[in-house]
C-alpha atoms as a PDB file:
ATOM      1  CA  UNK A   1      84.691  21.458  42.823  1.00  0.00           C
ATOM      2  CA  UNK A   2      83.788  23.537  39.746  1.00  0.00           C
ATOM      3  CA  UNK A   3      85.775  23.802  36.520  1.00  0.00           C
ATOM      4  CA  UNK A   4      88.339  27.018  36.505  1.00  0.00           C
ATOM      5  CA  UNK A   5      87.149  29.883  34.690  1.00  0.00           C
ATOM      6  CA  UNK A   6      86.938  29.574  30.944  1.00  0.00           C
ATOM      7  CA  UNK A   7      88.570  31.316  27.899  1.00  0.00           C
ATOM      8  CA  UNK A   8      86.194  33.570  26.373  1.00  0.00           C
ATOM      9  CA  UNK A   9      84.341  31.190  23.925  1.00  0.00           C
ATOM     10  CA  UNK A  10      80.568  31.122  22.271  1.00  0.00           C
ATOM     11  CA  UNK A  11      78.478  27.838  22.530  1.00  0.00           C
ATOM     12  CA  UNK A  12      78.046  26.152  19.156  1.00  0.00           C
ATOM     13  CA  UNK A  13      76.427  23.021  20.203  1.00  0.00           C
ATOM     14  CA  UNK A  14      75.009  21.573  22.879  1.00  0.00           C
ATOM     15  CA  UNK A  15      74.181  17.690  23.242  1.00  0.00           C
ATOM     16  CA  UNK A  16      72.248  16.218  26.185  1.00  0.00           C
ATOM     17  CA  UNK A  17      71.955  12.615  26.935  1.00  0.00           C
ATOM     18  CA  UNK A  18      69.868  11.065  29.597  1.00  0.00           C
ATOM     19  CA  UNK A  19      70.064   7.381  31.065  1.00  0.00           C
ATOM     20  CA  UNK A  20      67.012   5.884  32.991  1.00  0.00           C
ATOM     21  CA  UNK A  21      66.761   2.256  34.706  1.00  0.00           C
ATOM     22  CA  UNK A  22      63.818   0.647  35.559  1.00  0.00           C
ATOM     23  CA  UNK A  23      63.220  -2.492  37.546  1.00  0.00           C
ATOM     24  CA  UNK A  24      60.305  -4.287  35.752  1.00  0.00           C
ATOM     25  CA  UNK A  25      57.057  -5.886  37.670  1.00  0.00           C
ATOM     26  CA  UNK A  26      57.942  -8.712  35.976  1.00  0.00           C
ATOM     27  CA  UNK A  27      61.455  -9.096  37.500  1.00  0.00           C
ATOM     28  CA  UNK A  28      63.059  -7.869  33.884  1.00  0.00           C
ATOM     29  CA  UNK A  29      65.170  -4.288  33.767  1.00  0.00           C
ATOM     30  CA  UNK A  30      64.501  -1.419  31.214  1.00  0.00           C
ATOM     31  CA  UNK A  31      67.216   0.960  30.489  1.00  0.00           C
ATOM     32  CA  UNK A  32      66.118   4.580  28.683  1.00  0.00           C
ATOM     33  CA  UNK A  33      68.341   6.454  27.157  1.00  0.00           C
ATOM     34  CA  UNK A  34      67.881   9.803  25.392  1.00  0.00           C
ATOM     35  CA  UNK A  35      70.316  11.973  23.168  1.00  0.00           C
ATOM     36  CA  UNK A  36      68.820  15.625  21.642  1.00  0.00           C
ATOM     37  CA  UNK A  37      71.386  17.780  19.820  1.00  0.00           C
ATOM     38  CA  UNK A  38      70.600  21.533  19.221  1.00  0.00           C
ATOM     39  CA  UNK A  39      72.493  24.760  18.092  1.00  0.00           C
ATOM     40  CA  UNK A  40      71.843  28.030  19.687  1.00  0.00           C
ATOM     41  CA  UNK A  41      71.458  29.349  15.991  1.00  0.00           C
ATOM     42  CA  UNK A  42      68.780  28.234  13.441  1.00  0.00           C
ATOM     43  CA  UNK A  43      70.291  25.251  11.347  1.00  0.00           C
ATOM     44  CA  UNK A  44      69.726  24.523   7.439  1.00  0.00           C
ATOM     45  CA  UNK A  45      69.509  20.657   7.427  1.00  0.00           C
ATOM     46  CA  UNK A  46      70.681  19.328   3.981  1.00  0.00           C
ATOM     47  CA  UNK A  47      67.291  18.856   2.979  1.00  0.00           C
ATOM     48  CA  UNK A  48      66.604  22.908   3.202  1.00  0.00           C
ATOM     49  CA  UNK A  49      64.252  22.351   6.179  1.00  0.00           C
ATOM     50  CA  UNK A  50      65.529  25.260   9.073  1.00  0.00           C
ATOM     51  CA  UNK A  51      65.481  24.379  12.502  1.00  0.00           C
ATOM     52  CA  UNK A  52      64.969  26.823  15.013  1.00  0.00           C
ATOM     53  CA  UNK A  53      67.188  28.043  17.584  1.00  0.00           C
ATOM     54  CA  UNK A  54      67.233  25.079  20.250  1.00  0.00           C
ATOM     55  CA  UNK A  55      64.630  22.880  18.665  1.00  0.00           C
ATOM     56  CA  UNK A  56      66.870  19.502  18.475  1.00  0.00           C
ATOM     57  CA  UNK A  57      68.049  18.182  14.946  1.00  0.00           C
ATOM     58  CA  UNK A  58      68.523  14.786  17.031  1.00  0.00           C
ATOM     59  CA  UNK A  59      65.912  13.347  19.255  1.00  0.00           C
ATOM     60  CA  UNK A  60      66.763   9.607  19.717  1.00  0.00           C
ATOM     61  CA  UNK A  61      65.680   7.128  22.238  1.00  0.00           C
ATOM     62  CA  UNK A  62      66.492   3.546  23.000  1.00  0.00           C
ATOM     63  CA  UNK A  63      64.970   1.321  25.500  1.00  0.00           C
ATOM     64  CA  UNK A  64      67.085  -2.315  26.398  1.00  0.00           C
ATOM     65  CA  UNK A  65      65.168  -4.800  28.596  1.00  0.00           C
ATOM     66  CA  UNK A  66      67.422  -6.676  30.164  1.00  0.00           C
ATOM     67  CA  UNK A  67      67.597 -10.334  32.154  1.00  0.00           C
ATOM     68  CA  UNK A  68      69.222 -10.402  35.703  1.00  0.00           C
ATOM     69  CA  UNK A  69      72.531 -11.613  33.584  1.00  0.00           C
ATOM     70  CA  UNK A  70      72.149  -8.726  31.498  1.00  0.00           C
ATOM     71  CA  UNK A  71      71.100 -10.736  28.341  1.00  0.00           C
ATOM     72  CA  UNK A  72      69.195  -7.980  26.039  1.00  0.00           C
ATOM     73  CA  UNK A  73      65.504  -9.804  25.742  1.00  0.00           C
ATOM     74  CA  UNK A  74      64.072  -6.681  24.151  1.00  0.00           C
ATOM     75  CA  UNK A  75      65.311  -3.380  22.049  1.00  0.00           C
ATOM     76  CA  UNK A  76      62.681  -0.354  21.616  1.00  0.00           C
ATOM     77  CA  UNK A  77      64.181   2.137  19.126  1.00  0.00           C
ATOM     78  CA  UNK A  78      62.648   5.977  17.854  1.00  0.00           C
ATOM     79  CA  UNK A  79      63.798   8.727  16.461  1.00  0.00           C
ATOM     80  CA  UNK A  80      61.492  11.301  16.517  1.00  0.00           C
ATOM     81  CA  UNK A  81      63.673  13.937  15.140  1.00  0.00           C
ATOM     82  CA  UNK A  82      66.903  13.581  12.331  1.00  0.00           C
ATOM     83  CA  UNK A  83      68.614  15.653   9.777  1.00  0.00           C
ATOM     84  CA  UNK A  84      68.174  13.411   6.853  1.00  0.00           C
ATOM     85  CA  UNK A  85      65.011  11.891   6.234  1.00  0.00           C
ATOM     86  CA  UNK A  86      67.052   8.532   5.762  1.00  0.00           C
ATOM     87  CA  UNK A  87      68.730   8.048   9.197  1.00  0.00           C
ATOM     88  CA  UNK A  88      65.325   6.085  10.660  1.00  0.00           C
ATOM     89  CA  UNK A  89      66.059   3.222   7.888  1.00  0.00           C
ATOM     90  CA  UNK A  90      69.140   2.287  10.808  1.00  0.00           C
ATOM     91  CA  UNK A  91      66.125   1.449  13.564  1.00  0.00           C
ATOM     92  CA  UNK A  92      65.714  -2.024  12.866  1.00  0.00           C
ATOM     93  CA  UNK A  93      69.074  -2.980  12.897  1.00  0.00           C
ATOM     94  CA  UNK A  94      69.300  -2.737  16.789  1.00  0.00           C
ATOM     95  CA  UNK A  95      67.192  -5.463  16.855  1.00  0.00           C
ATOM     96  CA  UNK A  96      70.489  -7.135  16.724  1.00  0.00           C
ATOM     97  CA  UNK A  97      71.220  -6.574  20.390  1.00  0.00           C
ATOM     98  CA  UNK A  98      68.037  -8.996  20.810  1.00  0.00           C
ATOM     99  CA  UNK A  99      70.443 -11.865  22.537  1.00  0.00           C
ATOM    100  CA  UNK A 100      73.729 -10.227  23.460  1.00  0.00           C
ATOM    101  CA  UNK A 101      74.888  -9.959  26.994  1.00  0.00           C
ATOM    102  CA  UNK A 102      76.141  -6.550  28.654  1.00  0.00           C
ATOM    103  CA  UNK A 103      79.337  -6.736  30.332  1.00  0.00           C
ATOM    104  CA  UNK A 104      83.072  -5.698  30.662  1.00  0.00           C
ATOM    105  CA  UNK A 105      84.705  -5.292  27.459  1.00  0.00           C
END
């Protein structure tokens, strides 16, 4: 059923996030996920650089290989497009999934 009509309104942002699993030859499971952001107007990042009209300010991916309990074995991190020069320093951190189970909660 689609959503009722909207209030007249103008798009400011738009955000797209995409989720792929993978079952693994070797029995393990890889889980891709994908989140761009882009404006539908050229964007001054802080750093002066303009980004043009749907090019994404965010292009982040993740990949989590996963165990049949869910235990995180592996964590594959880019981010191949940010505002600030300094967000890829956080990249490394996620290597502290390495170990932790996925579940309820």
């Amino acid at each position: 059923m689609p959503l009722p009509d909207a209030a007249p309104r103008r798009l400011l942002h738009h955000r797209a996030v995409h989720c792929h699993g993978y079952q693994r030859d070797d029995g393990l499971w890889d889980v891709e996920g994908r989140i761009t952001d882009a404006k539908p107007f050229p964007c001054q990042q802080l750093m002066g650089h303009i980004i043009p009209v749907g090019e994404p300010y965010h292009d982040i991916s993740i990949r989590l290989t996963v165990d049949a309990q869910l235990t995180v074995v592996a964590v594959a991190t880019s981010m191949d497009t940010t505002p600030f020069d300094t967000c890829p320093a956080i990249l490394p951190a996620f290597q502290k999934l390495v170990g932790l189970r996925i579940g309820g909660g």
